[in-house]
C-alpha atoms as a PDB file:
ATOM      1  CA  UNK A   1       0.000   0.000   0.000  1.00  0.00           C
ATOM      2  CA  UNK A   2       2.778   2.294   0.574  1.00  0.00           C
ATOM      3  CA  UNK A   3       4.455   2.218  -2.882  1.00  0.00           C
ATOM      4  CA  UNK A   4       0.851   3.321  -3.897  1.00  0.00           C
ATOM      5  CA  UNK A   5       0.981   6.712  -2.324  1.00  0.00           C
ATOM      6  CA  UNK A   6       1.269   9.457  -5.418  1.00  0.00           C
ATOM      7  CA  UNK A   7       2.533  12.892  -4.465  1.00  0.00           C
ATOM      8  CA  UNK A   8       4.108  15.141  -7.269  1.00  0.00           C
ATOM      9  CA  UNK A   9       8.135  13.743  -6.860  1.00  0.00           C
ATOM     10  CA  UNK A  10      10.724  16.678  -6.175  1.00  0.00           C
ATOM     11  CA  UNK A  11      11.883  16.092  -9.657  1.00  0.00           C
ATOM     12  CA  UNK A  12       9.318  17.080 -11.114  1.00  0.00           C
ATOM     13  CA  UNK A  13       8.573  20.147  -9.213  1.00  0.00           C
ATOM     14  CA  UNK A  14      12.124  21.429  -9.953  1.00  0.00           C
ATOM     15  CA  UNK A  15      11.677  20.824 -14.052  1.00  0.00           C
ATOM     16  CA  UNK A  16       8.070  22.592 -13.566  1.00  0.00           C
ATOM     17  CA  UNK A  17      10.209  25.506 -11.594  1.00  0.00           C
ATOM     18  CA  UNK A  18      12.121  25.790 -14.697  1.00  0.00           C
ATOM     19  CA  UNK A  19       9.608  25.839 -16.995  1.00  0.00           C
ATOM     20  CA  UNK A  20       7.863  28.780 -14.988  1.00  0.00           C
ATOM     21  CA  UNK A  21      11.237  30.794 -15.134  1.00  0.00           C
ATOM     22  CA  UNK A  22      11.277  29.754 -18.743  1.00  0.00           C
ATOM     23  CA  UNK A  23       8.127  30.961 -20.283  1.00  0.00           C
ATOM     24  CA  UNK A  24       8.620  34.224 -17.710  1.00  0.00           C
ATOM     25  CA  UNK A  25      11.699  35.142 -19.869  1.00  0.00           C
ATOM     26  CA  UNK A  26      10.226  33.937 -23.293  1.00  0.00           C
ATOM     27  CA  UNK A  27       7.132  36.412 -22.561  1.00  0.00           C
ATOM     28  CA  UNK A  28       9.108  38.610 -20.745  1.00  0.00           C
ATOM     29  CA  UNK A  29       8.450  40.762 -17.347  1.00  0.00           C
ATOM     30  CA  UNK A  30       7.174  44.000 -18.667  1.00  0.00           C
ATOM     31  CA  UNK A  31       4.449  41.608 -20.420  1.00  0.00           C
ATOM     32  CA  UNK A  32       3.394  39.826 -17.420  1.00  0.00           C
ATOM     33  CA  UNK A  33       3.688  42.988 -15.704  1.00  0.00           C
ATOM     34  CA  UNK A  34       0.924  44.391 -17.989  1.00  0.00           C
ATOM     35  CA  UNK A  35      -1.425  41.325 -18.140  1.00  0.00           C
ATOM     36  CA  UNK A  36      -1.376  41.615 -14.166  1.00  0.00           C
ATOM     37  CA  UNK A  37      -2.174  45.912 -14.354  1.00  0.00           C
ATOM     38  CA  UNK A  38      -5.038  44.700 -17.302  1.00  0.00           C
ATOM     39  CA  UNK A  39      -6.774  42.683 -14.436  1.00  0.00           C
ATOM     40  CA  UNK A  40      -6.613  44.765 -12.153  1.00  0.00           C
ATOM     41  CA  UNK A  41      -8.085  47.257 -13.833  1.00  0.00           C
ATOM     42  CA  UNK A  42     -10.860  45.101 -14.797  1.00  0.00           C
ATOM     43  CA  UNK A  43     -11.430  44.047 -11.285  1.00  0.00           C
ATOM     44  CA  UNK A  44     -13.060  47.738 -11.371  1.00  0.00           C
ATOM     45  CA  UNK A  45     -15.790  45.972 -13.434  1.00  0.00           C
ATOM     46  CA  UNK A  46     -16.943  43.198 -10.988  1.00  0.00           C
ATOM     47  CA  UNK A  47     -20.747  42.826  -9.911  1.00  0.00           C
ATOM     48  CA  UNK A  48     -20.273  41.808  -6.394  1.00  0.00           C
ATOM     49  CA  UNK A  49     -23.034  43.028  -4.423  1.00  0.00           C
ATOM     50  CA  UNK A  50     -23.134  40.266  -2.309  1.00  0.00           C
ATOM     51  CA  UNK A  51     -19.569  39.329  -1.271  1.00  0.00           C
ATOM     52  CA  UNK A  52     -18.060  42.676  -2.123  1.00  0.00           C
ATOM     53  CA  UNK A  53     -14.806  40.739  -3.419  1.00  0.00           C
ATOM     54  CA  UNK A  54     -14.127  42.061  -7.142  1.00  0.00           C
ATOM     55  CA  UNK A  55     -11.694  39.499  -8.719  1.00  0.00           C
ATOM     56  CA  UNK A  56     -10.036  40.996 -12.236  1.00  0.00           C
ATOM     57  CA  UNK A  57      -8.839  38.521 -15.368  1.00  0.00           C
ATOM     58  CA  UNK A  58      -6.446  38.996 -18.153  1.00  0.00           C
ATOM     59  CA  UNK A  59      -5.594  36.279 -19.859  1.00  0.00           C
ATOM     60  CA  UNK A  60      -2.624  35.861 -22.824  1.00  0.00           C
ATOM     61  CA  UNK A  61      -3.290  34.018 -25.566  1.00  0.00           C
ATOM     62  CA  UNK A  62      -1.327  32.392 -28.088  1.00  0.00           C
ATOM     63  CA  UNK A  63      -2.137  35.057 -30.671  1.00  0.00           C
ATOM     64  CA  UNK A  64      -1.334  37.649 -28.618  1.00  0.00           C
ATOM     65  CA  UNK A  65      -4.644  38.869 -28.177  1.00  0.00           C
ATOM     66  CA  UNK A  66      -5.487  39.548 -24.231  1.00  0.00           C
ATOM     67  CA  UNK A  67      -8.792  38.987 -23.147  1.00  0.00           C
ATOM     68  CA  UNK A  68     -10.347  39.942 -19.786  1.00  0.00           C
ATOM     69  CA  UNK A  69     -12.465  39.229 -17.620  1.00  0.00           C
ATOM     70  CA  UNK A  70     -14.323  39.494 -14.148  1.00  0.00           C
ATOM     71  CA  UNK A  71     -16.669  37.841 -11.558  1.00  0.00           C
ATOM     72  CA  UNK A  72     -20.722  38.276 -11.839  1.00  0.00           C
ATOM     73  CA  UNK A  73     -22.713  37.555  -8.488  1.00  0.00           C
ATOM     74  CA  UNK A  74     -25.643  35.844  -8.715  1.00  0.00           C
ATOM     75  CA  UNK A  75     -27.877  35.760  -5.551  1.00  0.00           C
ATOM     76  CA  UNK A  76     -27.669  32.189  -5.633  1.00  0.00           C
ATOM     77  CA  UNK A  77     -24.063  32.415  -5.258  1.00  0.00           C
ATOM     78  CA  UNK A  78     -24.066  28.683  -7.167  1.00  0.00           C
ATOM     79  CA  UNK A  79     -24.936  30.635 -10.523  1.00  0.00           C
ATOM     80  CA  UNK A  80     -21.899  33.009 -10.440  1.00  0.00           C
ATOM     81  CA  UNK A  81     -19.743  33.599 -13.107  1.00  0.00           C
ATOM     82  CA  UNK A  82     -15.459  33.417 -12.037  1.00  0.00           C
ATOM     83  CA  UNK A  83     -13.205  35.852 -13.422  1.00  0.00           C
ATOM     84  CA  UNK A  84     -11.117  32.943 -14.970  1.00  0.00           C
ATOM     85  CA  UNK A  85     -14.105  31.808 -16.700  1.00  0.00           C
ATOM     86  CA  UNK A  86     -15.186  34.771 -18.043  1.00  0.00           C
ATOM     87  CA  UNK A  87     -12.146  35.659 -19.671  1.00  0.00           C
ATOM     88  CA  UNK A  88     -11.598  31.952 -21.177  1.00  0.00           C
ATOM     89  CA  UNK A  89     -15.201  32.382 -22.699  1.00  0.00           C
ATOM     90  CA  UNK A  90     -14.481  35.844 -23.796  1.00  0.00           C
ATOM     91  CA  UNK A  91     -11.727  34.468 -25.968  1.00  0.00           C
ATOM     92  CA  UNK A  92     -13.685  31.331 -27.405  1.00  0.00           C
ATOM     93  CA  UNK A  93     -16.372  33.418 -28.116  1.00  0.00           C
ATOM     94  CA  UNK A  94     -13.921  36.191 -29.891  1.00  0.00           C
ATOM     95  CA  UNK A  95     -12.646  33.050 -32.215  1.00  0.00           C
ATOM     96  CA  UNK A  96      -9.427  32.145 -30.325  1.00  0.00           C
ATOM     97  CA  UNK A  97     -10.173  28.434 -30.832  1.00  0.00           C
ATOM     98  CA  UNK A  98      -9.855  28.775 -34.589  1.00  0.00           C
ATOM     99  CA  UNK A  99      -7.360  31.116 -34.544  1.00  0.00           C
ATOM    100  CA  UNK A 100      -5.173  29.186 -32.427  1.00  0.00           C
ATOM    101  CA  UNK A 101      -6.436  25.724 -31.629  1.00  0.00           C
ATOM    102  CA  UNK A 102      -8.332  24.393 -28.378  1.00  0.00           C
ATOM    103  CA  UNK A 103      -4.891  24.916 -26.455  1.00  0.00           C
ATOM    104  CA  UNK A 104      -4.413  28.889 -26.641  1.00  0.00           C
ATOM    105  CA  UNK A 105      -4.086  29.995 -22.800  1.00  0.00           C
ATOM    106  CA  UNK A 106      -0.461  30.768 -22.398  1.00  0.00           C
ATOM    107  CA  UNK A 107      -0.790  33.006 -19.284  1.00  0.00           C
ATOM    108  CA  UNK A 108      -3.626  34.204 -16.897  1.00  0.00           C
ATOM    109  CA  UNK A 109      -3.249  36.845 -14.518  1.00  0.00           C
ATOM    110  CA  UNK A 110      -6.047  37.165 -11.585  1.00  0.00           C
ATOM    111  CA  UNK A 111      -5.576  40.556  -9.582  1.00  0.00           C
ATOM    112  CA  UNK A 112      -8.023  40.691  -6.448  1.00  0.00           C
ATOM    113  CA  UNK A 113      -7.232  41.563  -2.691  1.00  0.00           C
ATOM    114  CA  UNK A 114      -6.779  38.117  -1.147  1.00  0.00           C
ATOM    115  CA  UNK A 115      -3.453  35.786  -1.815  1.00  0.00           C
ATOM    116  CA  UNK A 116      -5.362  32.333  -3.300  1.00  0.00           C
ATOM    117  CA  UNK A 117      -4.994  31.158  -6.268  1.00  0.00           C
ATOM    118  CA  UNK A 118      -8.012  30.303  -8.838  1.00  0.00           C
ATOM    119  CA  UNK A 119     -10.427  28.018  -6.991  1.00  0.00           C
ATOM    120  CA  UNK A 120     -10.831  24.340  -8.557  1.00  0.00           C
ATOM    121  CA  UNK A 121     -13.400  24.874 -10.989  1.00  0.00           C
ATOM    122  CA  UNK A 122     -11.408  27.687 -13.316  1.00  0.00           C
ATOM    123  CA  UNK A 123      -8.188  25.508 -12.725  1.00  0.00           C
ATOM    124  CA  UNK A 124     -10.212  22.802 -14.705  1.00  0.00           C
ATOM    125  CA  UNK A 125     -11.594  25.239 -17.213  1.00  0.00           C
ATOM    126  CA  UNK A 126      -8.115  26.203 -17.664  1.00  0.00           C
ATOM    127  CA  UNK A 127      -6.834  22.666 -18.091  1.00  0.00           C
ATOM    128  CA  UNK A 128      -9.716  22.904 -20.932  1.00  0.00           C
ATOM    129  CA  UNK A 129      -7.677  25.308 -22.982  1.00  0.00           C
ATOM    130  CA  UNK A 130      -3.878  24.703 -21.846  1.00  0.00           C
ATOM    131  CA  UNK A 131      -2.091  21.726 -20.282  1.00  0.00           C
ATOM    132  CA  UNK A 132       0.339  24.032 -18.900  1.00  0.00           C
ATOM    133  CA  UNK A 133       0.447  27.931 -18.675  1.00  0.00           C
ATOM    134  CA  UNK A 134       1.562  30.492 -16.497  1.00  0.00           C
ATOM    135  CA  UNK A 135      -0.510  31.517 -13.233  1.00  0.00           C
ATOM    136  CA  UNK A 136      -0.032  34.799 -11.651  1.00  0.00           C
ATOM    137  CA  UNK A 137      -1.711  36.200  -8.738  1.00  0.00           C
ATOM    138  CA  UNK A 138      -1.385  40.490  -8.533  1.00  0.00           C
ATOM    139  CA  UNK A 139      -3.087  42.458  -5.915  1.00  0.00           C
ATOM    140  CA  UNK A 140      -5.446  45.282  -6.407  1.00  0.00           C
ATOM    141  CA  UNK A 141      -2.737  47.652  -7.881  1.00  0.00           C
ATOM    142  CA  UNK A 142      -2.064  44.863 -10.228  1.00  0.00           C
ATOM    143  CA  UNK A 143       1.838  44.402  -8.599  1.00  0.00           C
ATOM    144  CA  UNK A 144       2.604  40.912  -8.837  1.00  0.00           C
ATOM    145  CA  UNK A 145       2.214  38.579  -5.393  1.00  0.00           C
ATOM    146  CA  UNK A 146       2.663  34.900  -7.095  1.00  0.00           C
ATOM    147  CA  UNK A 147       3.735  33.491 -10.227  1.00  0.00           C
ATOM    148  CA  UNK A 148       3.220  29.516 -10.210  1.00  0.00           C
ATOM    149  CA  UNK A 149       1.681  27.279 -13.259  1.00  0.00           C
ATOM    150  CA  UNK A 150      -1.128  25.600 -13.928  1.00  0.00           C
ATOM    151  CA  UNK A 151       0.529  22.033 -13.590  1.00  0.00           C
ATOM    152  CA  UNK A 152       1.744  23.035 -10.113  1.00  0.00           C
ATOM    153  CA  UNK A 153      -2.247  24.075  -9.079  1.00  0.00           C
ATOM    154  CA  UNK A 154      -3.525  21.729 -10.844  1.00  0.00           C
ATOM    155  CA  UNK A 155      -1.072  17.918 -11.073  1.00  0.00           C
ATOM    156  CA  UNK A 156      -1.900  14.886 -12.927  1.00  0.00           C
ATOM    157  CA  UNK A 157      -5.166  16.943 -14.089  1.00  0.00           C
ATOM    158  CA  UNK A 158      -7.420  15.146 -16.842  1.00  0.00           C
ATOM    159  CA  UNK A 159      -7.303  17.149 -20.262  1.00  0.00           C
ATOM    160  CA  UNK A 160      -8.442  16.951 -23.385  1.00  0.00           C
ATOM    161  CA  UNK A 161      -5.156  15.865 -24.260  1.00  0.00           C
ATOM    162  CA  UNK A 162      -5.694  12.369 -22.968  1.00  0.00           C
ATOM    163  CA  UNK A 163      -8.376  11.725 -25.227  1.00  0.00           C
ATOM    164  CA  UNK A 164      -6.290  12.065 -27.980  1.00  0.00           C
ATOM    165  CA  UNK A 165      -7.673  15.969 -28.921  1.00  0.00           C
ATOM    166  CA  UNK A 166      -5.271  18.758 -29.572  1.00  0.00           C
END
């Protein structure tokens, strides 16, 4: 029973490490930088009469293109809509898909005042649309708190990819 135990092995959390520092130099700080101001700014935009906690999305996309997005209260609370999502389905909707295939998340910036990361449900609708991207978590301001990656949030996640779609 005990070789059965399955935690993420320090190997692999030192190649994800380098992947993070990776794609931070392939897309560079400045760009980050901006993605992280962009949701903050759009955190301005949240409907959150009930929990008064505004949550802000930009999200980079293969093309380039930066979509945003922001969270919508419902009073049922079960209905709302998550800042991750919102900005995911902003880009489907805006044709990212064909532009750039099912896989076109490269980085997604959530600015808001706690210091969590995206809950479960947008780290699967993530998963959705990258097997791996960058995760970084700003503050109000939009100064960056925590850059980690969707394989660290999310490991061993089910994807698309193991169905055999691209």
């Amino acid at each position: 029973m005990v070789s059965t135990i399955w935690t993420v092995p320090d190997s692999e959390r030192q190649l994800e490490k380098t992947w993070i520092l990776g794609e931070i130099t392939r897309l560079g700080e400045d760009s980050l930088l901006k993605l992280c101001q962009s949701a903050a700014q759009q955190r301005q935009h949240a409907y959150v009469p009930y929990s008064h906690y505004q949550v802000g999305v930009a999200i980079l996309a293969k093309s380039g293109q930066v979509y945003l997005g922001n969270n919508v209260e419902r009073v049922s609370y079960s209905e709302t809509d998550h800042g991750e999502e919102a900005a995911i389905t902003n880009a489907v909707i805006q044709g990212e898909v064909e532009q750039s295939g099912r896989k076109f998340l490269v980085a997604l910036a959530c600015a808001h005042s706690g210091d969590s990361a995206p809950c479960g449900r947008c780290r699967q609708i993530m998963a959705e649309h990258a097997d791996n991207c960058l995760v970084l978590v700003a503050d109000p301001k939009g100064n960056v708190k925590r850059v980690t990656s969707l394989k660290t949030l999310l490991p061993y996640a089910f994807t698309p990819t193991h169905l055999g779609i691209s």
